[in-house]
Protein backbone atom coordinates (compact mmCIF):
# COMPACT_ATOMS: atom_id res chain seq x y z
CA UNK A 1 -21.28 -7.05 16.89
CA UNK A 2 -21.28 -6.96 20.73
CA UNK A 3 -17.48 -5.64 20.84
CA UNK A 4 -18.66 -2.83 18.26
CA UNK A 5 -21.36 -1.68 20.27
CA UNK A 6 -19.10 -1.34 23.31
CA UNK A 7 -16.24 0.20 21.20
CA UNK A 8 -19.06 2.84 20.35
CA UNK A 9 -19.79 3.18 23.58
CA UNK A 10 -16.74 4.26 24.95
CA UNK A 11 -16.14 6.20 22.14
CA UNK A 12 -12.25 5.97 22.17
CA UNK A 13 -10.68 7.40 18.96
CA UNK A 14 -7.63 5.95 17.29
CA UNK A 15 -5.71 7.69 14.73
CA UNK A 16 -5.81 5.79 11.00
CA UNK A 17 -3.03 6.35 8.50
CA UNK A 18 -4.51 6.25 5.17
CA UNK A 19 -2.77 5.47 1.94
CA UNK A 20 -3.53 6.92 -1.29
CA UNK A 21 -3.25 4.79 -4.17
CA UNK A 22 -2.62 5.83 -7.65
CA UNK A 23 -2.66 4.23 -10.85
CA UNK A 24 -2.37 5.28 -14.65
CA UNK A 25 -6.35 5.59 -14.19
CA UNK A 26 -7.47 6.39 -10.83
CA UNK A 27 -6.96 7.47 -7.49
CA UNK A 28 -7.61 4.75 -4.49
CA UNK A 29 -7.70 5.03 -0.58
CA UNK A 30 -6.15 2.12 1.76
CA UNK A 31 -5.72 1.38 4.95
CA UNK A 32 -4.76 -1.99 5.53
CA UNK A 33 -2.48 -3.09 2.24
CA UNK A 34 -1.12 -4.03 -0.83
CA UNK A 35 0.18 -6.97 -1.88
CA UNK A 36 1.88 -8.79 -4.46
CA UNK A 37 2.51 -11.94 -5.27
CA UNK A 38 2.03 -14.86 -3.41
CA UNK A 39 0.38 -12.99 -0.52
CA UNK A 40 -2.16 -11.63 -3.05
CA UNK A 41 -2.49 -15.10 -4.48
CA UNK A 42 -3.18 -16.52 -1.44
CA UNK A 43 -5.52 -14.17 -0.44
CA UNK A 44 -7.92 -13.71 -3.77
CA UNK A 45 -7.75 -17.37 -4.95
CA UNK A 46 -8.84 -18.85 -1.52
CA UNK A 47 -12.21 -16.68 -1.61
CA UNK A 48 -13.68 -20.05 -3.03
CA UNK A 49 -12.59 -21.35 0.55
CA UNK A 50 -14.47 -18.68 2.57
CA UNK A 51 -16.71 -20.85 4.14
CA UNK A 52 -13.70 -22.07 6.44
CA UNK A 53 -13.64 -19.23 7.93
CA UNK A 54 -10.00 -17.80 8.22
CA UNK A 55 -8.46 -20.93 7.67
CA UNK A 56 -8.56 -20.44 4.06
CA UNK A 57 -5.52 -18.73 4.64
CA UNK A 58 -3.47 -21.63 5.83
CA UNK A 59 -4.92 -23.92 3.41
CA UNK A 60 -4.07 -20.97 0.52
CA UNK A 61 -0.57 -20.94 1.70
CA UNK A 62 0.15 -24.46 1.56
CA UNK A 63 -1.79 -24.88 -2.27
CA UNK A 64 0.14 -21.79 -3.35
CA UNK A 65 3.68 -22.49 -1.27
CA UNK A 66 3.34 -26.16 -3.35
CA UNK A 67 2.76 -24.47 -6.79
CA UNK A 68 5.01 -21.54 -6.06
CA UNK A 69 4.94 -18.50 -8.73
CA UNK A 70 7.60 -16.10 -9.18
CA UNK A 71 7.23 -12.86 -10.05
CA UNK A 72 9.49 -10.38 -11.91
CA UNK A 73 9.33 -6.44 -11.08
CA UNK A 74 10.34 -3.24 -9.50
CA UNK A 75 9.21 -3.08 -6.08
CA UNK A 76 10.41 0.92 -5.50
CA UNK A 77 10.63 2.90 -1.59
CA UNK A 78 10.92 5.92 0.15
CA UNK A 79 12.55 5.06 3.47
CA UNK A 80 10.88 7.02 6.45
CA UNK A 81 14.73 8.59 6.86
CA UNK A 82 14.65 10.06 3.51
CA UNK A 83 11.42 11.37 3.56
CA UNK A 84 12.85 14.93 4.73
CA UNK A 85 14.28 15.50 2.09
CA UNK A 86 12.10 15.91 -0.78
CA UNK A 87 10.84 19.23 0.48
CA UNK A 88 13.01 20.74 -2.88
CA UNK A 89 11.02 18.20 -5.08
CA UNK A 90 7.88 19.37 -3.51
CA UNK A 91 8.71 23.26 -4.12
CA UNK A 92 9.29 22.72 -7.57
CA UNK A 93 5.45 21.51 -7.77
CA UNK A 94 4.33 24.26 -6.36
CA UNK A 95 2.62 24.44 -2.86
CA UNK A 96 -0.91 23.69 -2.57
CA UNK A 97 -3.78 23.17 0.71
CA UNK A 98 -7.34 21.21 1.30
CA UNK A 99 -10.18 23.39 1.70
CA UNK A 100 -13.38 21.18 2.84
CA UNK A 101 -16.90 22.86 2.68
CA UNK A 102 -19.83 21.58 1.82
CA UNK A 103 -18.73 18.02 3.00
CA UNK A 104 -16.85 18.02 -0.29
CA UNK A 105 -12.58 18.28 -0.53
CA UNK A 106 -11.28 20.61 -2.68
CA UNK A 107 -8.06 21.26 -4.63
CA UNK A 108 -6.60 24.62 -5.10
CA UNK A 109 -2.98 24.63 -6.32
CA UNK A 110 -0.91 27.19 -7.38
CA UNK A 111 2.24 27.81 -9.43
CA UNK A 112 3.77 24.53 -11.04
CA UNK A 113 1.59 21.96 -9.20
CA UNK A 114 -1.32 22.28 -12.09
CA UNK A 115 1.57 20.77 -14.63
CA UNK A 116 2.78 18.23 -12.16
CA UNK A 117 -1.29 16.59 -11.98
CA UNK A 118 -1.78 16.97 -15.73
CA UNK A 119 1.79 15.05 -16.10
CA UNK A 120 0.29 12.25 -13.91
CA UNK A 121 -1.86 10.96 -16.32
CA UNK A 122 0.77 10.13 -18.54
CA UNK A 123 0.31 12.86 -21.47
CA UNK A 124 -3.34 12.35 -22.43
CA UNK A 125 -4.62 15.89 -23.76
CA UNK A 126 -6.37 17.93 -20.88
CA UNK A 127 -8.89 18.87 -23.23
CA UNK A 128 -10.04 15.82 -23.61
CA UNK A 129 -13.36 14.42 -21.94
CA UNK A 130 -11.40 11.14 -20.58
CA UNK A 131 -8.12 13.20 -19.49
CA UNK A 132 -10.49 15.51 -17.36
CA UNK A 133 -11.98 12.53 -15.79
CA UNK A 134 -8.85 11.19 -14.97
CA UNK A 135 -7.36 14.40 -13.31
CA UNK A 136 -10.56 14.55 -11.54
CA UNK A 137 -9.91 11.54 -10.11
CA UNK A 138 -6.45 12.10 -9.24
CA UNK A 139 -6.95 15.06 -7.58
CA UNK A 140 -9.19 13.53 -4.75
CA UNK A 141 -8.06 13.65 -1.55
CA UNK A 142 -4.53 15.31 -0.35
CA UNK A 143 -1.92 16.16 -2.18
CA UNK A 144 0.65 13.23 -2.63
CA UNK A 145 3.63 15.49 -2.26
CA UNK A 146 5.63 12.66 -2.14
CA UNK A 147 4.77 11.22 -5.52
CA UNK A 148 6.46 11.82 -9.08
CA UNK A 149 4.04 11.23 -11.50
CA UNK A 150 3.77 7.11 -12.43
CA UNK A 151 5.25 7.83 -15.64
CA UNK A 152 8.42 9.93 -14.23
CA UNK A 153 11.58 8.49 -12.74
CA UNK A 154 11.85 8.15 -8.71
CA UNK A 155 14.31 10.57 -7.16
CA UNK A 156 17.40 9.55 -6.29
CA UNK A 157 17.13 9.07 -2.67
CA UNK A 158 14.26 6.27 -3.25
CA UNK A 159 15.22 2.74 -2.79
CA UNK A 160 14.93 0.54 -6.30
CA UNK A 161 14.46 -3.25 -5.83
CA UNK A 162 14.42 -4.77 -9.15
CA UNK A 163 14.25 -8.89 -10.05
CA UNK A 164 12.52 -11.84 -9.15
CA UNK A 165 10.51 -11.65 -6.34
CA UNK A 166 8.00 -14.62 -4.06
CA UNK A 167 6.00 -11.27 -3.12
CA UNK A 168 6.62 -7.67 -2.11
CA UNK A 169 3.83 -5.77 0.31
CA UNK A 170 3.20 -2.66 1.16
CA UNK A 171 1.34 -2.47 4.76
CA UNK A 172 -0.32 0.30 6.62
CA UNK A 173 -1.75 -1.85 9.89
CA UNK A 174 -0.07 -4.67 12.01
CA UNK A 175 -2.28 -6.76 11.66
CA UNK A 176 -4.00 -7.94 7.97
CA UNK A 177 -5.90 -10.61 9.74
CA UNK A 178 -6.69 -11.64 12.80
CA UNK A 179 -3.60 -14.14 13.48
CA UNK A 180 -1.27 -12.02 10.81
CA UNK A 181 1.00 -9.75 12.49
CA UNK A 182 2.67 -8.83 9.17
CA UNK A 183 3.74 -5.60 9.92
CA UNK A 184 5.06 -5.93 13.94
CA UNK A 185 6.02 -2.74 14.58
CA UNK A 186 3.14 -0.75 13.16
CA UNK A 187 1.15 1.77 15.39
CA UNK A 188 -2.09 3.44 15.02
CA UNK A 189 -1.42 7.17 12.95
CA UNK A 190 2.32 6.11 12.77
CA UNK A 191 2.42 7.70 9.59
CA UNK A 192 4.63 4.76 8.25
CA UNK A 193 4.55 1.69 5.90
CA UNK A 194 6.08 -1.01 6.86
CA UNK A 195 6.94 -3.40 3.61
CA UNK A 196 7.75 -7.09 3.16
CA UNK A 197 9.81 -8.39 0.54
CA UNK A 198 10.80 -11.93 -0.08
CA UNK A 199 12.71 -12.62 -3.49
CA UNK A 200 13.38 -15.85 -5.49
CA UNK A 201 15.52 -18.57 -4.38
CA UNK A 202 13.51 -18.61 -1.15
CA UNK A 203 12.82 -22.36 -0.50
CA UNK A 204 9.06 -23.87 -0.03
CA UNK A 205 10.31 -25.44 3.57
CA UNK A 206 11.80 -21.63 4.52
CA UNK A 207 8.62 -20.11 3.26
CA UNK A 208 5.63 -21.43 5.13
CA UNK A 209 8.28 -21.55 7.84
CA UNK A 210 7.86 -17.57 7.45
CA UNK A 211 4.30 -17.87 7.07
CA UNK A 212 3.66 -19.43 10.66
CA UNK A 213 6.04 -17.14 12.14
CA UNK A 214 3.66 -14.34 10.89
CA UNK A 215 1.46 -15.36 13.95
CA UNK A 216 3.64 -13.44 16.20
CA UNK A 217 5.75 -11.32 14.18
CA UNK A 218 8.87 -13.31 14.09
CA UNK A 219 9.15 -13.60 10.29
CA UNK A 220 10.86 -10.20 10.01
CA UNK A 221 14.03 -11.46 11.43
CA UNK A 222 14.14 -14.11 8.78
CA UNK A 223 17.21 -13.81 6.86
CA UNK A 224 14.92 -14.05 3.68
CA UNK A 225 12.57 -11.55 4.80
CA UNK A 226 13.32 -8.08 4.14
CA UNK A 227 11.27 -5.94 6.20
CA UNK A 228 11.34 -2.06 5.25
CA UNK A 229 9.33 1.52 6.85
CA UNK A 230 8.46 3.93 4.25
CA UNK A 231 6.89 6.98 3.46
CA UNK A 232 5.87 6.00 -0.51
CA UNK A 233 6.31 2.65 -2.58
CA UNK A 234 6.33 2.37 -6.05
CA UNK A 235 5.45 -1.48 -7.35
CA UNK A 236 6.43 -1.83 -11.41
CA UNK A 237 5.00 -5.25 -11.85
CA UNK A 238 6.34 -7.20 -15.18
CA UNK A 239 2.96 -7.10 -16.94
CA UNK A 240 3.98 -9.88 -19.44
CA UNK A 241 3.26 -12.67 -16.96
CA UNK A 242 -0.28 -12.92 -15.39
CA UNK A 243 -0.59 -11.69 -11.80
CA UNK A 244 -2.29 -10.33 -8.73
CA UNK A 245 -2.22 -7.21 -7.36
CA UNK A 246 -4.90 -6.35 -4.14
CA UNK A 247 -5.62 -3.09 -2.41
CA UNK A 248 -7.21 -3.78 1.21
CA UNK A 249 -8.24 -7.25 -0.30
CA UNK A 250 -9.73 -6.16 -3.44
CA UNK A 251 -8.27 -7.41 -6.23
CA UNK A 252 -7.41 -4.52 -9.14
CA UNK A 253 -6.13 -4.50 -12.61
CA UNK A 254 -2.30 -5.56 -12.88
CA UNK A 255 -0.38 -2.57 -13.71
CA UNK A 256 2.42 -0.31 -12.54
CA UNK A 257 0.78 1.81 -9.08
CA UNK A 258 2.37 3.67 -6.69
CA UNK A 259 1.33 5.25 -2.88
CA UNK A 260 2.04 7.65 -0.04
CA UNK A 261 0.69 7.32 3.12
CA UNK A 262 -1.40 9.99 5.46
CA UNK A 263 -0.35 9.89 9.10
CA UNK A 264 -3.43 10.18 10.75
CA UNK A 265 -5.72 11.34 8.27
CA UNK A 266 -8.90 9.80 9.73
CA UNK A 267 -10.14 8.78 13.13
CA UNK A 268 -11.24 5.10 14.30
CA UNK A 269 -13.51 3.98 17.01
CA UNK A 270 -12.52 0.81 18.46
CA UNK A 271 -11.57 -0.55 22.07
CA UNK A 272 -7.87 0.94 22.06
CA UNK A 273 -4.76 -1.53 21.71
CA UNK A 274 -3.31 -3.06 24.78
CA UNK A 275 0.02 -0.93 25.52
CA UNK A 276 2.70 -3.36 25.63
């Protein structure tokens, strides 16, 4: 509370990327992460541990590390060197701009992007009283001009990792906790997302080797680590086999979801980072 007040006080502004989030059914903002996998598992089944403060981490990755899970998937990217080029594919949805009043954000599209929004909600009728609610909800926020619709195949310039995988995660800040420097060389309003992947075969010695080396960022040079910067993800989880997916630490329902991040798209007030 006390650093708060004093972060309010000297009113320093950061820049916060923000990550839109779509699914067959709606439309979510994040700013920290997703995961998958055991990260996810780690996370959501060791709320019953909150009381030990963040600790339940540690003792979530050694329960979970023990009884590893495997997950299969498609775990899809955009790397930040690609991103360039999918002006064409934006063209051919048309072009389209924000207008806020009112404290409200409005859509206004023109030419092809209409059919592109309908398509993302995977053929329902747009007469219908559930398709419009959907769009609705789909069209909040910017435009993800980066995004085919869920149901569409990726471009070719995307990055496809398909198989077995310990967990994949999509991250938007360093930090996800206060000792997790998962994502080392994130910035404030980067405009990047840095993702994680670890894939079967990965031993239970290697992996909570990787997990303490998260403490300072070390884990990405881990041979079994691969560590990623994106523009967009795509994550195609096997839906036949139970599993976790969590947005900012919020567990939602298991299905295929995909995101593009917002360089700078809102401000933060906090004491500012040290610079080295």
């Amino acid at each position: 509370m006390t650093s708060s007040i004093f972060a309010v006080i000297r009113g320093k502004l950061l820049d916060l990327d923000i990550c839109s989030v779509v699914t067959p059914t709606e439309k979510l903002f994040a700013f920290l992460s997703v995961t998958w996998g055991l990260v996810s598992d780690v996370d959501i089944e060791s709320e019953k541990f909150r009381f030990l403060g963040e600790t339940r981490f540690l003792l979530g990755a050694i329960i979970r590390v023990i009884g590893l899970r495997l997950y299969r998937g498609r775990l899809s990217y955009l790397p930040v060197n690609n991103t360039s080029d999918v002006e064409s594919f934006a063209m051919n949805v048309g072009s389209s701009h924000i207008e806020s009043t009112n404290n409200s954000v409005h859509h206004t599209t023109v030419g092809t992007a209409e059919n592109y929004e309908r398509h993302e909600v995977n053929g329902v009728a747009a007469s219908s009283e559930d398709s419009t609610a959907v769009l609705s909800s789909h069209r909040r926020g910017p435009i993800d001009h980066l995004l085919p619709p869920l149901s569409a195949k990726l471009p070719s310039n995307w990055v496809v990792e398909e198989g077995e995988f310990v967990f994949g995660c999509p991250l938007f800040l360093s930090h996800i906790g206060t000792d997790l420097l998962m994502h080392p060389d994130g910035k404030f309003g980067d405009g990047v997302i840095g993702i994680l992947i670890v894939r079967s075969g990965t031993g239970r010695a290697t992996l909570m080797d990787v997990f303490s080396k998260m403490k300072d960022g070390s884990h990405v040079l881990d041979n079994h680590v691969k560590y990623v910067k994106a523009s967009a993800f795509r994550l195609e989880p096997d839906t036949s086999q139970a599993g976790i997916i969590a947005v900012d630490g919020e567990k939602i329902d298991y299905v295929p979801i995909q995101g593009q991040i917002h360089k700078a798209l809102a401000k933060l007030m906090c004491a500012p980072p040290p610079q080295n």
